[in-house]
C-alpha atoms as a PDB file:
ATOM      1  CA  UNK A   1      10.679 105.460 138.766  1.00  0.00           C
ATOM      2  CA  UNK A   2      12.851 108.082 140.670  1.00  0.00           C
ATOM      3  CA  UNK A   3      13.717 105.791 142.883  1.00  0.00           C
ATOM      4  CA  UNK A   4      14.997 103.208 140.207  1.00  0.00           C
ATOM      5  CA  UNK A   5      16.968 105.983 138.734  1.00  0.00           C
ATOM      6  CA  UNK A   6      18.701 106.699 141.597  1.00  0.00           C
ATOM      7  CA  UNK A   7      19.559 103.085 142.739  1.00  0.00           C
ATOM      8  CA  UNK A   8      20.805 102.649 139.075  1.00  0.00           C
ATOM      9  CA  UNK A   9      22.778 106.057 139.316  1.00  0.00           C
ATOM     10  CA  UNK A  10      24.519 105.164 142.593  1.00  0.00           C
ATOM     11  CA  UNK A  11      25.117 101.378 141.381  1.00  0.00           C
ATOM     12  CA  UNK A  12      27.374 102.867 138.396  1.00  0.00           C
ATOM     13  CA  UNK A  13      29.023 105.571 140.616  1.00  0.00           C
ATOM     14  CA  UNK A  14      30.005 102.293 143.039  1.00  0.00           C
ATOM     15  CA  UNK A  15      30.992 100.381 140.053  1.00  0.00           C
ATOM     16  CA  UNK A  16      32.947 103.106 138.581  1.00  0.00           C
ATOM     17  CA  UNK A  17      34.650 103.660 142.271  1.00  0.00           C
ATOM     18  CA  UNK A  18      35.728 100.230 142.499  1.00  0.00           C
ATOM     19  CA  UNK A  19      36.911 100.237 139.322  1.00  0.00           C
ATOM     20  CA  UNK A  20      39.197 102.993 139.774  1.00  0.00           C
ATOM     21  CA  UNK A  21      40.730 101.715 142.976  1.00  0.00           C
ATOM     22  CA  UNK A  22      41.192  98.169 141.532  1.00  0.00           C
ATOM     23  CA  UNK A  23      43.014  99.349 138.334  1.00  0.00           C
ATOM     24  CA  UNK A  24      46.446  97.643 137.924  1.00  0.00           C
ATOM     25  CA  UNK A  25      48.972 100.773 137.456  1.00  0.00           C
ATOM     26  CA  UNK A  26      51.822  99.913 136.032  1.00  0.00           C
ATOM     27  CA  UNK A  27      54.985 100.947 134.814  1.00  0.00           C
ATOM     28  CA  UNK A  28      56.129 102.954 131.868  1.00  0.00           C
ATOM     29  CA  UNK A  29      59.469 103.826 132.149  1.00  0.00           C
ATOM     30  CA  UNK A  30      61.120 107.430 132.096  1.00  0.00           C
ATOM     31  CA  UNK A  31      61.167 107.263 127.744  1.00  0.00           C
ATOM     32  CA  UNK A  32      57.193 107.875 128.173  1.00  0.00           C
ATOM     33  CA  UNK A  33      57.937 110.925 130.665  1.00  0.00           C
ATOM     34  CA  UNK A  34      60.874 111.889 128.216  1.00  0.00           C
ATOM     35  CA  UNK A  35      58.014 112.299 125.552  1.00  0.00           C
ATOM     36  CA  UNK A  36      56.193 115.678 127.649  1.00  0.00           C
ATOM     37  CA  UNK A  37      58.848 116.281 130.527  1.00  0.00           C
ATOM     38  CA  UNK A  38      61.540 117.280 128.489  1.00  0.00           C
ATOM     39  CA  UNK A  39      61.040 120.702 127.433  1.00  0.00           C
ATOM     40  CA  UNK A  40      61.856 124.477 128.704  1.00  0.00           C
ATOM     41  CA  UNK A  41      58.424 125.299 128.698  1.00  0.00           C
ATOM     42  CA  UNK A  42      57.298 121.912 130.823  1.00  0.00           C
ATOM     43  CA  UNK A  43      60.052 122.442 133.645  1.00  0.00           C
ATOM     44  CA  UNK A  44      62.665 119.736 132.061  1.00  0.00           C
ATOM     45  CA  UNK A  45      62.197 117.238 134.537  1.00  0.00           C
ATOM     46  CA  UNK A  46      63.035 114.452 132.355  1.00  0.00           C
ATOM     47  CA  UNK A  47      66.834 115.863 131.196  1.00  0.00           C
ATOM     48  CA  UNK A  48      67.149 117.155 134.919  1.00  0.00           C
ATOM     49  CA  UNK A  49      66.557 113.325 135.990  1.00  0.00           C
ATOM     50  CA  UNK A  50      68.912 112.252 133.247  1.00  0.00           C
ATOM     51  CA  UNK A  51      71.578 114.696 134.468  1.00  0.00           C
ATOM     52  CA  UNK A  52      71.359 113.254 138.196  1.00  0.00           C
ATOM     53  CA  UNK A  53      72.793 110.427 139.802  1.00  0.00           C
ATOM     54  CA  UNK A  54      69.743 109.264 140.503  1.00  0.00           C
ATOM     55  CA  UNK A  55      69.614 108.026 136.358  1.00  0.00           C
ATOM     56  CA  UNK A  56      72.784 106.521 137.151  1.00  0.00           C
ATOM     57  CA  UNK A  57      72.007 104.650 140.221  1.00  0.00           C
ATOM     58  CA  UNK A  58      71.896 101.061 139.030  1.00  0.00           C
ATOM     59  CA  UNK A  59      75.062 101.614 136.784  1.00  0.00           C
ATOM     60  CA  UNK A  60      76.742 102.484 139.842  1.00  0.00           C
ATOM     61  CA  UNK A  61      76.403  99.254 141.149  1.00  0.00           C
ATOM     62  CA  UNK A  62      79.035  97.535 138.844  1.00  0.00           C
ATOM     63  CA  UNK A  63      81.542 100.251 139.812  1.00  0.00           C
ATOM     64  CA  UNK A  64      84.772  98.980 141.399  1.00  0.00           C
ATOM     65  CA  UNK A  65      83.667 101.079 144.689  1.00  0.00           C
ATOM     66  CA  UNK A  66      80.463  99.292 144.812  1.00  0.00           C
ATOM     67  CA  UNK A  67      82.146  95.979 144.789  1.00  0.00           C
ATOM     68  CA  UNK A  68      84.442  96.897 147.452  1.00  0.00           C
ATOM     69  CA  UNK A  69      81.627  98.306 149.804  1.00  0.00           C
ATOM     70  CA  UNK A  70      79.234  95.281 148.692  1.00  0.00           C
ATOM     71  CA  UNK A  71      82.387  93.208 150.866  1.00  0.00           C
ATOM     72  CA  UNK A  72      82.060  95.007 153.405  1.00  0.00           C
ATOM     73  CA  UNK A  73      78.439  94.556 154.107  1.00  0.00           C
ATOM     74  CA  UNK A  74      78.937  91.122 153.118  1.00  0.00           C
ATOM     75  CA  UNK A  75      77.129  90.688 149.242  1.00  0.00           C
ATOM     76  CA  UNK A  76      78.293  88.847 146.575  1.00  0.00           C
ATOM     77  CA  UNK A  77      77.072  91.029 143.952  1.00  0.00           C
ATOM     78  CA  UNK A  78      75.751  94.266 144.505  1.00  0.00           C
ATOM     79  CA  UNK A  79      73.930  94.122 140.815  1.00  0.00           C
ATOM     80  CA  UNK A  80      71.953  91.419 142.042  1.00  0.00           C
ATOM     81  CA  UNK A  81      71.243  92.022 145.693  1.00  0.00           C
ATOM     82  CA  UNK A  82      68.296  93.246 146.999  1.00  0.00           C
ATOM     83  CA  UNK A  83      69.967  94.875 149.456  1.00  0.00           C
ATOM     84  CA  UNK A  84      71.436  96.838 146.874  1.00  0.00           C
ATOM     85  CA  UNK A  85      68.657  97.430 144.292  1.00  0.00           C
ATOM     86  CA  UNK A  86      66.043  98.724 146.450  1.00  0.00           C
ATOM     87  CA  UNK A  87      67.507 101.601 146.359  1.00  0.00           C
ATOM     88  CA  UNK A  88      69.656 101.973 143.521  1.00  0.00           C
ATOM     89  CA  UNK A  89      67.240 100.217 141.018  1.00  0.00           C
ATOM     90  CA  UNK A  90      63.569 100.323 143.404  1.00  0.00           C
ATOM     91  CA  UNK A  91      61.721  98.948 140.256  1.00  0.00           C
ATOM     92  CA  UNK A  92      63.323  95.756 139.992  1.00  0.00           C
ATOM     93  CA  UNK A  93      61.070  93.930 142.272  1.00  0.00           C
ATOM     94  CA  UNK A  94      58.112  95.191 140.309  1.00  0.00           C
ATOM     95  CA  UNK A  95      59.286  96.463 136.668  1.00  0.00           C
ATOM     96  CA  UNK A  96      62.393  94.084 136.136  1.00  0.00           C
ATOM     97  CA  UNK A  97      62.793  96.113 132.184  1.00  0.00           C
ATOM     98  CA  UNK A  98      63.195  99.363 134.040  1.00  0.00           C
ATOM     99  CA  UNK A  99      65.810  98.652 136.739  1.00  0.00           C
ATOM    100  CA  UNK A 100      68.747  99.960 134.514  1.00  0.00           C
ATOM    101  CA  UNK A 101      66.817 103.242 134.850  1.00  0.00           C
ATOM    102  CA  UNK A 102      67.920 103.342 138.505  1.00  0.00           C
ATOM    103  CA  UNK A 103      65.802 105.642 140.770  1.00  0.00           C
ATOM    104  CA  UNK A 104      63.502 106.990 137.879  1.00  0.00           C
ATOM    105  CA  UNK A 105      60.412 109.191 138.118  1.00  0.00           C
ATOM    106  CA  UNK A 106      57.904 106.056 138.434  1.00  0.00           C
ATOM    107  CA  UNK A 107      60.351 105.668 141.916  1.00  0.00           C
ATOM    108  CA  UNK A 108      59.125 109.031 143.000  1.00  0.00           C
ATOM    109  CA  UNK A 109      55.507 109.535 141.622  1.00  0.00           C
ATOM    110  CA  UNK A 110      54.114 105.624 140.833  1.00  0.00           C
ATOM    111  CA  UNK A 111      53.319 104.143 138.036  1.00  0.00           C
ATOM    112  CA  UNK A 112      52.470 106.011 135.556  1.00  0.00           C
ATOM    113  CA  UNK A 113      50.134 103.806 133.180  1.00  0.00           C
ATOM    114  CA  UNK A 114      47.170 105.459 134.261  1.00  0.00           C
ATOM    115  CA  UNK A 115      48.116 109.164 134.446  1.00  0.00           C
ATOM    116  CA  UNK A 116      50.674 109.453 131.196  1.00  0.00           C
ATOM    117  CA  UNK A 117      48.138 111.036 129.211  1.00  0.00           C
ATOM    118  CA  UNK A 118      48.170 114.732 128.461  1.00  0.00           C
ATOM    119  CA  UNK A 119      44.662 115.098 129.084  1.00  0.00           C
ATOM    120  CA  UNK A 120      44.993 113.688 132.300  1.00  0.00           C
ATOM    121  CA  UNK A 121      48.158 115.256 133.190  1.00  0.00           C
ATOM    122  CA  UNK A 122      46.730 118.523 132.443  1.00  0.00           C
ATOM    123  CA  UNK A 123      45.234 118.089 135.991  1.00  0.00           C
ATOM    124  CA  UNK A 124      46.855 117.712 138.975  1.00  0.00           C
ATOM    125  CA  UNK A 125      43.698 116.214 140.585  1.00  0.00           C
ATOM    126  CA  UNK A 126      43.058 113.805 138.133  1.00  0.00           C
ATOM    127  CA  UNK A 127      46.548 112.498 137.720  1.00  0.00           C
ATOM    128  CA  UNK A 128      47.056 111.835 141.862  1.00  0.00           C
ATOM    129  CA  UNK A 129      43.252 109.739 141.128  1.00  0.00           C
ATOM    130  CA  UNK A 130      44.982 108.143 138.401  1.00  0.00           C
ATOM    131  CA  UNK A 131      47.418 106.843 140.276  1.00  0.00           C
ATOM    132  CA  UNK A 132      50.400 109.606 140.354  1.00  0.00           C
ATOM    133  CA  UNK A 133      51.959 110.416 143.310  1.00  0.00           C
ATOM    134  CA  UNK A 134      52.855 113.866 144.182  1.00  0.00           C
ATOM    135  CA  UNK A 135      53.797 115.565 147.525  1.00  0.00           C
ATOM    136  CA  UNK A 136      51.887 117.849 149.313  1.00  0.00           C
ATOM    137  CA  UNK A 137      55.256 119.459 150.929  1.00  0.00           C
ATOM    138  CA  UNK A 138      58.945 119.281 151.114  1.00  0.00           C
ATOM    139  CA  UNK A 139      58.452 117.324 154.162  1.00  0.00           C
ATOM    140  CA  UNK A 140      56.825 114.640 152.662  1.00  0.00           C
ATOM    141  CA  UNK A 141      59.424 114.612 149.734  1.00  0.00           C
ATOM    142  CA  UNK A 142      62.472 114.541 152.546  1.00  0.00           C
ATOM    143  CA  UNK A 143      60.800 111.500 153.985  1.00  0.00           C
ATOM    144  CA  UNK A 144      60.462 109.488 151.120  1.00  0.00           C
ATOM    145  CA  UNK A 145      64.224 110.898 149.918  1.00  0.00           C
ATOM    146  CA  UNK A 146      64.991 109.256 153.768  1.00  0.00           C
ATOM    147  CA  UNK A 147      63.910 105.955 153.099  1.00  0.00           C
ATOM    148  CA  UNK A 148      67.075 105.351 150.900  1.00  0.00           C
ATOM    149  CA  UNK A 149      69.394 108.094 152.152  1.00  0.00           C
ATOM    150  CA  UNK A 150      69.022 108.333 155.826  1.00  0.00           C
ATOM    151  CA  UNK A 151      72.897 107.214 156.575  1.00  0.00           C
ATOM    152  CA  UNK A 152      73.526 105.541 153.125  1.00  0.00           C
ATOM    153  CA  UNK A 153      76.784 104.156 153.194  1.00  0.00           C
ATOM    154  CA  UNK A 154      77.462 105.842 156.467  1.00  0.00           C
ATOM    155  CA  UNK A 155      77.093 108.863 154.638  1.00  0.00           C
ATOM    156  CA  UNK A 156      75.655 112.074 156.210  1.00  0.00           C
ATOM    157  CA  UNK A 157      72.593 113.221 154.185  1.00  0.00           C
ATOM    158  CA  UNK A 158      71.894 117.254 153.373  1.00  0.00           C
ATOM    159  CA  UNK A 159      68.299 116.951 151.862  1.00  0.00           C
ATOM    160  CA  UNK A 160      68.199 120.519 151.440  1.00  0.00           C
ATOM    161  CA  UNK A 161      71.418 120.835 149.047  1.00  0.00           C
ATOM    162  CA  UNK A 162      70.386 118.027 147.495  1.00  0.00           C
ATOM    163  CA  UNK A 163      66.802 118.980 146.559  1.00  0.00           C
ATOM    164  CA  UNK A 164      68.332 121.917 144.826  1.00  0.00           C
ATOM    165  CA  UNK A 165      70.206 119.506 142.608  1.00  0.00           C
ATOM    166  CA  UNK A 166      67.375 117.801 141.841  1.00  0.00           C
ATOM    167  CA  UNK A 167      64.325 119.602 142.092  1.00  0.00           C
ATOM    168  CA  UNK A 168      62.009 119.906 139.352  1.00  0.00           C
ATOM    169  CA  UNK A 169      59.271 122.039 139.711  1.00  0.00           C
ATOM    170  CA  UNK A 170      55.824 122.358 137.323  1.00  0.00           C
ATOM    171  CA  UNK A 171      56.405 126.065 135.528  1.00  0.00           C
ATOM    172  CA  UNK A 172      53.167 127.936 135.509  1.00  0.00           C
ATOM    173  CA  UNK A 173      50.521 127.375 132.545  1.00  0.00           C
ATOM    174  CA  UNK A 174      49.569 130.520 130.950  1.00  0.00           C
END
């Protein structure tokens, strides 16, 4: 009997295991992150994001400077290239409704349709096994800021000054 217990008990931990690393995340968009993120008390990530020019990435694209350096490097249309969008709109590939977002917080931390909930989010650990990503130092944030502004446009990169623009930091719960 014990023995059958346990085989049945390990079966539903292996099911549940699969299960977890098979879910489909997907994408939300930064009006479900508005919902929580937005307030004094939560750290205002969302109207920090909204503020940057990170929310205004893809919009940048139909500027008269991004059609000039978009002829440079040789593309038609920098709103359509996927030169362009991987890093000014890096959900377009995979969440085509939230590319006007730009470089949203799904860019940073992954999709959120697993982890959104407040009962979830309430815990670091369970919203990283629910799919959120989150860096375990500013290293790790510089290198995945360096995958779309190491020499951008032939532009020098100060991660450090630009971190403080952006940063966004979880305020202690009391």
């Amino acid at each position: 009997m014990k023995k059958v217990l346990f085989i049945a008990i390990v079966l539903i931990a292996f099911v549940f295991i699969i299960s977890l690393f098979g879910q489909d995340f997907t994408y939300v968009g930064a009006a479900k992150c508005k919902t929580c993120h937005k307030s004094e008390k939560r750290g205002k990530q969302f109207p920090i994001w909204e503020e940057s020019k990170h929310s205004k990435s893809f919009a940048a694209l139909s500027s008269p400077d991004a059609s000039a350096k978009a002829q440079e490097a040789g593309v038609e249309n920098p709103v359509e290239s996927p030169k362009c969008l991987s890093c000014h709109a890096p959900l377009s590939d995979k969440a085509a409704d939230f590319k006007e977002e730009g470089v949203t917080c799904e860019v940073c931390h992954g999709p959120g349709s697993a982890y959104k909930k407040l009962n979830i989010m309430k815990s670091r650990e369970e919203s990283v096994a629910n799919g959120m990503v989150a860096y375990e130092s500013p290293d790790a944030i510089k290198k995945h800021c360096l995958s779309c502004h190491e020499n951008a446009h032939e532009k020098s990169f100060d991660f450090d000054a630009a971190w403080e623009k952006i940063k966004h930091p979880v305020p202690e719960t009391e």
